[in-house]
C-alpha atoms as a PDB file:
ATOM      1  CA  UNK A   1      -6.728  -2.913   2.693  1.00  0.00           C
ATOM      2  CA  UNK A   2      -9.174  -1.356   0.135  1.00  0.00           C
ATOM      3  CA  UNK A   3     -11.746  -4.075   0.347  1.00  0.00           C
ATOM      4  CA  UNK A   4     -11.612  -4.048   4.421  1.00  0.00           C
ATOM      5  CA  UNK A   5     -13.309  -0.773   4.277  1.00  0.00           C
ATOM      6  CA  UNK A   6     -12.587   2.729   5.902  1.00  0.00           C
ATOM      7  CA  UNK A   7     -13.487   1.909   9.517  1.00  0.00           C
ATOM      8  CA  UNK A   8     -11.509  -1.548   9.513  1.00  0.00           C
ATOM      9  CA  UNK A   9      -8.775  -0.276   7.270  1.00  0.00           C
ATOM     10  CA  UNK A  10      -8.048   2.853   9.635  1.00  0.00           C
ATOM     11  CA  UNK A  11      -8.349   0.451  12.492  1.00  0.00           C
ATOM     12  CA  UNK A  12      -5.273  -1.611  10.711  1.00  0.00           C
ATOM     13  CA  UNK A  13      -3.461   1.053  10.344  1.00  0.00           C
ATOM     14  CA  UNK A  14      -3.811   2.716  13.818  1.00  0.00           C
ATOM     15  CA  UNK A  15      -3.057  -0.777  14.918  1.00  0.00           C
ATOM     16  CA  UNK A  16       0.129  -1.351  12.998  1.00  0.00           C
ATOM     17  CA  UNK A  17       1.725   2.336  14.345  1.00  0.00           C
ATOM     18  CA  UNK A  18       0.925   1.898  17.437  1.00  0.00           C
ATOM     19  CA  UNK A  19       3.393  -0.829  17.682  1.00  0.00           C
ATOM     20  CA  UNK A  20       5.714   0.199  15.276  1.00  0.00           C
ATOM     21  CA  UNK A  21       6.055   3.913  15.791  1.00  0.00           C
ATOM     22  CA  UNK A  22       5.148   4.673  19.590  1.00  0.00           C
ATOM     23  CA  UNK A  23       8.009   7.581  20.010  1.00  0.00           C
ATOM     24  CA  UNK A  24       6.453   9.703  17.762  1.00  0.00           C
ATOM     25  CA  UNK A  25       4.185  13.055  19.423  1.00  0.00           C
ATOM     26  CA  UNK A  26       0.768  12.694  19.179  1.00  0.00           C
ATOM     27  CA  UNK A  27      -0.107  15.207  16.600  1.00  0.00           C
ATOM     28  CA  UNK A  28       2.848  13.290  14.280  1.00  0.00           C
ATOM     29  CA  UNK A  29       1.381   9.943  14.539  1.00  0.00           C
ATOM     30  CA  UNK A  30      -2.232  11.478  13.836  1.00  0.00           C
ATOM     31  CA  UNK A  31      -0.504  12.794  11.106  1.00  0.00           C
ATOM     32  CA  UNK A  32       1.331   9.328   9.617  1.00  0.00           C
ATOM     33  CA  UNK A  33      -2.197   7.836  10.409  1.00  0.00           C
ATOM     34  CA  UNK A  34      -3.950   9.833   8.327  1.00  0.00           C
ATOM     35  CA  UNK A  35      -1.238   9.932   5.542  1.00  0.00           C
ATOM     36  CA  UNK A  36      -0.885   6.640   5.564  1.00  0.00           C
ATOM     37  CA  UNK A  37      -4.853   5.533   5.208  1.00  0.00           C
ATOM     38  CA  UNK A  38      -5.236   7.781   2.365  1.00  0.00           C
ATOM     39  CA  UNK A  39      -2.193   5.954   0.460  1.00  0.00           C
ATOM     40  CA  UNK A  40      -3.325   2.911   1.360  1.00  0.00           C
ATOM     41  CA  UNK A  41      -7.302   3.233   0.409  1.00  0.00           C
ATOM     42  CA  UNK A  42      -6.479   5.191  -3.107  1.00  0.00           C
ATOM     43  CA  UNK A  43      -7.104   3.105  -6.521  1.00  0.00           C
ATOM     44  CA  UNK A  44      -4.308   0.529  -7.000  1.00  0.00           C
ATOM     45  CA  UNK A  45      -2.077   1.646 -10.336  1.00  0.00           C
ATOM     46  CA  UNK A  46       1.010   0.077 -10.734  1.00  0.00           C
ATOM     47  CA  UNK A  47       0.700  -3.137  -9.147  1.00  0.00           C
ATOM     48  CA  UNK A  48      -1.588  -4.102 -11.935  1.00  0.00           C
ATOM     49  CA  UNK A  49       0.791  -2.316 -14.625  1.00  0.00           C
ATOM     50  CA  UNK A  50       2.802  -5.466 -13.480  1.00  0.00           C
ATOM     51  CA  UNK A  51       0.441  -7.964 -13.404  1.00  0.00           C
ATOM     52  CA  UNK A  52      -0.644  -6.729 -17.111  1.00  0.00           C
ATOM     53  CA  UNK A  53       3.829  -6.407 -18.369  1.00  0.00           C
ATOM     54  CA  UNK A  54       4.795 -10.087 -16.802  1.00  0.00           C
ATOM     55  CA  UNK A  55       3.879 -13.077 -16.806  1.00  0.00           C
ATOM     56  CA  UNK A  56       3.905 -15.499 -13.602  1.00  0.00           C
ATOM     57  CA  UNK A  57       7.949 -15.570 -12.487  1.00  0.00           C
ATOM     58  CA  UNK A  58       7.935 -11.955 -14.097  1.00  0.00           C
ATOM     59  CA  UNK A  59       9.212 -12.803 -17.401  1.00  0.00           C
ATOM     60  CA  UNK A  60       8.345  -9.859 -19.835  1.00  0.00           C
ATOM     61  CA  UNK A  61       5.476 -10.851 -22.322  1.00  0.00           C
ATOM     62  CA  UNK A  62       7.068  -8.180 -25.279  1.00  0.00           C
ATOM     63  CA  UNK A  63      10.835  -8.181 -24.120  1.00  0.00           C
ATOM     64  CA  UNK A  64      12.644  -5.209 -25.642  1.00  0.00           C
ATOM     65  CA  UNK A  65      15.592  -8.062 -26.394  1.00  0.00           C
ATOM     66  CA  UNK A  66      14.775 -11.256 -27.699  1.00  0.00           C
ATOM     67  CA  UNK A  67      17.096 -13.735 -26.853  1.00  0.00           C
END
């Protein structure tokens, strides 16, 4: 979603509510829209903290228990 851009991303977005939350009043789903972009266009964090704890399977690289 970051790398689409702002325009595209919004786009996306607006797209996927329309179809998913169409009961909600006007000034609500302006409101999720908005919400919703900003979440989604923010610097990643912790889906690389897991890339960088696990390895591929997500076994721990420093276990707290060795087995």
């Amino acid at each position: 979603m970051r790398k689409s851009g702002a325009l595209l991303g919004k786009r996306l977005i607006k797209g996927y509510l329309s179809k998913r939350m169409s009961m909600l009043p006007p000034e609500e789903f302006d409101s999720m829209l908005n919400y919703m972009h900003q979440i989604f266009m923010k610097d990643g964090s912790s889906e690389y903290a897991i890339f960088t704890c696990f390895h591929l399977g997500m076994y721990a690289i420093n276990p707290l228990i060795a087995e």
